[in-house]
C-alpha atoms as a PDB file:
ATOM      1  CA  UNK A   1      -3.151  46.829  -3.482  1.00  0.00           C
ATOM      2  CA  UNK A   2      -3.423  51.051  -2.781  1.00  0.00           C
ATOM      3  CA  UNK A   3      -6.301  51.159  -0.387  1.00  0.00           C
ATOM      4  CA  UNK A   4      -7.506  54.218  -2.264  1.00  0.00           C
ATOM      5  CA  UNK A   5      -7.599  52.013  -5.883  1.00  0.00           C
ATOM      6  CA  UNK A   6      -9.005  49.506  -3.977  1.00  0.00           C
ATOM      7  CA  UNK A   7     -11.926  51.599  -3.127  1.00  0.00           C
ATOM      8  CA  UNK A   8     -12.055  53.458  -6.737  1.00  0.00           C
ATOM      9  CA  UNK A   9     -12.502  50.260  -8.179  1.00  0.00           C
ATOM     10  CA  UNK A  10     -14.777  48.967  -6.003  1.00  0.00           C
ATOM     11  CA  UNK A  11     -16.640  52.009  -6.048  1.00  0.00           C
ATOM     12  CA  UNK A  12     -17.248  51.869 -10.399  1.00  0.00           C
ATOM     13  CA  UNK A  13     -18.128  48.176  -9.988  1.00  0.00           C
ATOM     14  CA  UNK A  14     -21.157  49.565  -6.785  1.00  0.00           C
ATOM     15  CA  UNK A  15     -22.082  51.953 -10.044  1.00  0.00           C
ATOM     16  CA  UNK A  16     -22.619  49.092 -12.756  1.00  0.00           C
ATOM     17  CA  UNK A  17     -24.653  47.158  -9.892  1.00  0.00           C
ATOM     18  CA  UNK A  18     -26.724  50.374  -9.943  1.00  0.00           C
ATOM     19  CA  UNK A  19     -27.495  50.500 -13.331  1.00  0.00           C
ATOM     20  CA  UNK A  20     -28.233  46.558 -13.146  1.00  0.00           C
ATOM     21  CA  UNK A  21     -30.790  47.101 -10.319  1.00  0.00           C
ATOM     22  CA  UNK A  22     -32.298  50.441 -12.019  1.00  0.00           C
ATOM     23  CA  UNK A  23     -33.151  48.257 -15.120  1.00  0.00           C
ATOM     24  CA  UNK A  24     -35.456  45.440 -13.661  1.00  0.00           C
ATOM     25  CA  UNK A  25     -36.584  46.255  -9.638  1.00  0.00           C
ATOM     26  CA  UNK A  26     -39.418  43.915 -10.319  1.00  0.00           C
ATOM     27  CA  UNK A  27     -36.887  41.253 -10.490  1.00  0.00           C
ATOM     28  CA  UNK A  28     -36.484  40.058  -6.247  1.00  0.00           C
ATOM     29  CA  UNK A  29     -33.865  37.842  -7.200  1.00  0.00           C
ATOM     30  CA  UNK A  30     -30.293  40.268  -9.676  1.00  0.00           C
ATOM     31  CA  UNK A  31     -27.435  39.041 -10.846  1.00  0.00           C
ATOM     32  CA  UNK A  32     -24.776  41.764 -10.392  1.00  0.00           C
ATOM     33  CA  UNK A  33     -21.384  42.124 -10.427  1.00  0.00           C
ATOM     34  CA  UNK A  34     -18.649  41.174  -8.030  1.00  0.00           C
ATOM     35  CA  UNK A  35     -17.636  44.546  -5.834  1.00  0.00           C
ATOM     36  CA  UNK A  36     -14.097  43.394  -5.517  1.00  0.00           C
ATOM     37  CA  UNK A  37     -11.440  45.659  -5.892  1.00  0.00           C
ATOM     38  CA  UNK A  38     -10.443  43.417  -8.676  1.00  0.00           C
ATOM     39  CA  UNK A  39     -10.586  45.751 -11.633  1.00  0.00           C
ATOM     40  CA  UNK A  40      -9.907  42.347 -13.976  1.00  0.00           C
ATOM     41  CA  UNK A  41     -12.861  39.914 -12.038  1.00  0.00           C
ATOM     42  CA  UNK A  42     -15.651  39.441 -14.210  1.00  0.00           C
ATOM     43  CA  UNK A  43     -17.973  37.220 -11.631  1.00  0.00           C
ATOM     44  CA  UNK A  44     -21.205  37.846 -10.393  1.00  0.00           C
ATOM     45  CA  UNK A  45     -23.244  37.906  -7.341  1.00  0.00           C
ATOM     46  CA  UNK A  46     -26.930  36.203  -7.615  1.00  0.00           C
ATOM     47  CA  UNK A  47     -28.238  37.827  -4.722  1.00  0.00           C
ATOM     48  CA  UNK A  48     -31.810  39.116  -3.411  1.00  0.00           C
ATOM     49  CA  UNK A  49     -32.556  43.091  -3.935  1.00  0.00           C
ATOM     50  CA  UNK A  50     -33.440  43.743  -0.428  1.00  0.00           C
ATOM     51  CA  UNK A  51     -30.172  41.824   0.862  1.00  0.00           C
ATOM     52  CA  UNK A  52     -28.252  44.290  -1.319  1.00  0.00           C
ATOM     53  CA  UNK A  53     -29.661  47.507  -0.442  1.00  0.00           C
ATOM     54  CA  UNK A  54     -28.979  46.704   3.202  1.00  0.00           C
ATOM     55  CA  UNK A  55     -25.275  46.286   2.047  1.00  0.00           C
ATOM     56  CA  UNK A  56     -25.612  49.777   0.299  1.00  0.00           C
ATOM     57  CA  UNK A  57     -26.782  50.830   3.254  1.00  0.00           C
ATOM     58  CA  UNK A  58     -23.131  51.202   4.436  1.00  0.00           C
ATOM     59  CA  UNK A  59     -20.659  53.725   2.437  1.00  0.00           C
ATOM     60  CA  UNK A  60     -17.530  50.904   3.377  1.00  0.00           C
ATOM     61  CA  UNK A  61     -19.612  47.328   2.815  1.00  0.00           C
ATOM     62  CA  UNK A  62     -19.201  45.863  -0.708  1.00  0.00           C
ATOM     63  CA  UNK A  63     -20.685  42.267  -1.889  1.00  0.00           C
ATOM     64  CA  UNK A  64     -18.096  40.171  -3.220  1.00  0.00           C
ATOM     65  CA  UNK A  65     -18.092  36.481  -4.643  1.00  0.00           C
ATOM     66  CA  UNK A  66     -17.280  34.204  -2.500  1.00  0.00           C
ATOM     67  CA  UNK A  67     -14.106  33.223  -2.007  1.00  0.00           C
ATOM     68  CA  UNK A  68     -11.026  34.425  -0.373  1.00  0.00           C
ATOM     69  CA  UNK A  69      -9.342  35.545  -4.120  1.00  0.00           C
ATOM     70  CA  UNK A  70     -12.104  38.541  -3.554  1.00  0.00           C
ATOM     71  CA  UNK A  71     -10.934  40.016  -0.111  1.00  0.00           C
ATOM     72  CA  UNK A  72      -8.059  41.765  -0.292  1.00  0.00           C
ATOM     73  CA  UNK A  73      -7.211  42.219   3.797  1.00  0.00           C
ATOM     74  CA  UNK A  74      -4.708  44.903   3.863  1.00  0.00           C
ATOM     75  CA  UNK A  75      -8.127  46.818   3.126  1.00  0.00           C
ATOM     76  CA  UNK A  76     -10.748  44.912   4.526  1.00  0.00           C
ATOM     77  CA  UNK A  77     -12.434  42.865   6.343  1.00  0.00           C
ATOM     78  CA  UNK A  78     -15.054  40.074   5.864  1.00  0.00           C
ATOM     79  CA  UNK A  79     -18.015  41.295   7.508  1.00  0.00           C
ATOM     80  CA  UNK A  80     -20.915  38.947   6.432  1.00  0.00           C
ATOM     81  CA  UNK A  81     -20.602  35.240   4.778  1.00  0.00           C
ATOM     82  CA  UNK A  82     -23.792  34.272   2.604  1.00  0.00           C
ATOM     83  CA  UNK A  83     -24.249  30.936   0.506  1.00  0.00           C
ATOM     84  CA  UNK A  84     -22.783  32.498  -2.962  1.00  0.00           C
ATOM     85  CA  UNK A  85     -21.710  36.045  -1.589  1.00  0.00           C
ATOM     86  CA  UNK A  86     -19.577  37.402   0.738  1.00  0.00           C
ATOM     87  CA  UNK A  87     -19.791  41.291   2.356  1.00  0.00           C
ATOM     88  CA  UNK A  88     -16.924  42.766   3.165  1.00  0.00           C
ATOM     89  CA  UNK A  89     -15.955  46.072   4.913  1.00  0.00           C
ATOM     90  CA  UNK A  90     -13.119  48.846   4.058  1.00  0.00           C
ATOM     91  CA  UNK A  91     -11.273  50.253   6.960  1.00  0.00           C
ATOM     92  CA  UNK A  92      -8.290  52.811   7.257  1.00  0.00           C
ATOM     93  CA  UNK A  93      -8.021  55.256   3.905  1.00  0.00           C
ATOM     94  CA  UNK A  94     -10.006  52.617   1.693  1.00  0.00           C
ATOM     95  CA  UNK A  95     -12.661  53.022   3.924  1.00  0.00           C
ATOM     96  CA  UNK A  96     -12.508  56.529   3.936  1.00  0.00           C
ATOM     97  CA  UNK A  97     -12.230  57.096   0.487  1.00  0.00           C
ATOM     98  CA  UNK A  98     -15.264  54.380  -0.059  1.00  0.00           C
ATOM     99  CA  UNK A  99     -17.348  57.086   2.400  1.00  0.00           C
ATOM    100  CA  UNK A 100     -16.205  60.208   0.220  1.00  0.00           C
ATOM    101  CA  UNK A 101     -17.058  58.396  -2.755  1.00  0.00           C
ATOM    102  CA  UNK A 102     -20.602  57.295  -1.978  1.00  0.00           C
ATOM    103  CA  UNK A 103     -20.953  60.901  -0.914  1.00  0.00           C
ATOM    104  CA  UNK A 104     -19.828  62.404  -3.991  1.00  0.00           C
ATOM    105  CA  UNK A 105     -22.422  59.960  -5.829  1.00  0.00           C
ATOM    106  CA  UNK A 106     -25.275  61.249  -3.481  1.00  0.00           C
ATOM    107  CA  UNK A 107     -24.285  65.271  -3.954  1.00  0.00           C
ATOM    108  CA  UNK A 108     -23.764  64.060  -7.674  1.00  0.00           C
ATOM    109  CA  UNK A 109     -27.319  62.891  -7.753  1.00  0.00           C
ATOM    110  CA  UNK A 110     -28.884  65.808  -5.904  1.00  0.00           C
ATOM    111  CA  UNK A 111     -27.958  68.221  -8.741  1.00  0.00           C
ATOM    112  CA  UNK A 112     -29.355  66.179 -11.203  1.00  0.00           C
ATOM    113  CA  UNK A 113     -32.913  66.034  -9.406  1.00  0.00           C
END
């Protein structure tokens, strides 16, 4: 897979997991979608709020289902493994392009405040 898809995709999946966490926060406990850069995978990720907004934390860490058919290693690497979820980290271009993205989103956001 391009490392750059890879990170475009996984980057509009991060945005649908926003939406999902914007709509209930006093839910601890989301469903969201898998971050893979599988633009066809349709899974989801049961996993706590607070263990996914220390994943957002980092521009090039994405929360994947478990299960090596959701790594794609000529990108990245599996940084964390959780009962259910995985993390995983871009490097080289994808995770480049997974750092300009998220900043994009945060300049995008700024104008709209």
């Amino acid at each position: 897979m391009d490392a750059s898809k890879a990170a475009r995709n996984q980057a509009l999946f991060r945005e649908v997991n926003e939406r999902i966490k914007n709509l209930d926060y006093t839910n601890p406990h989301t469903e969201f979608v898998c971050e893979c850069a599988d633009p066809d995978c349709s899974e989801t990720v049961g996993i706590h709020l607070d263990e996914y907004e220390e994943v957002r934390r980092v521009p090039t860490h994405f929360v994947v289902a478990a299960g090596m058919g959701h790594v794609f290693p000529n990108v990245e690497l599996i940084s964390e493994r959780h009962p259910g979820y995985w993390v995983v980290e871009k490097f080289g271009e994808a995770g480049l392009k997974a750092v300009r993205l998220a900043a994009d989103r945060r300049v995008g956001q700024e104008e709209l405040a």
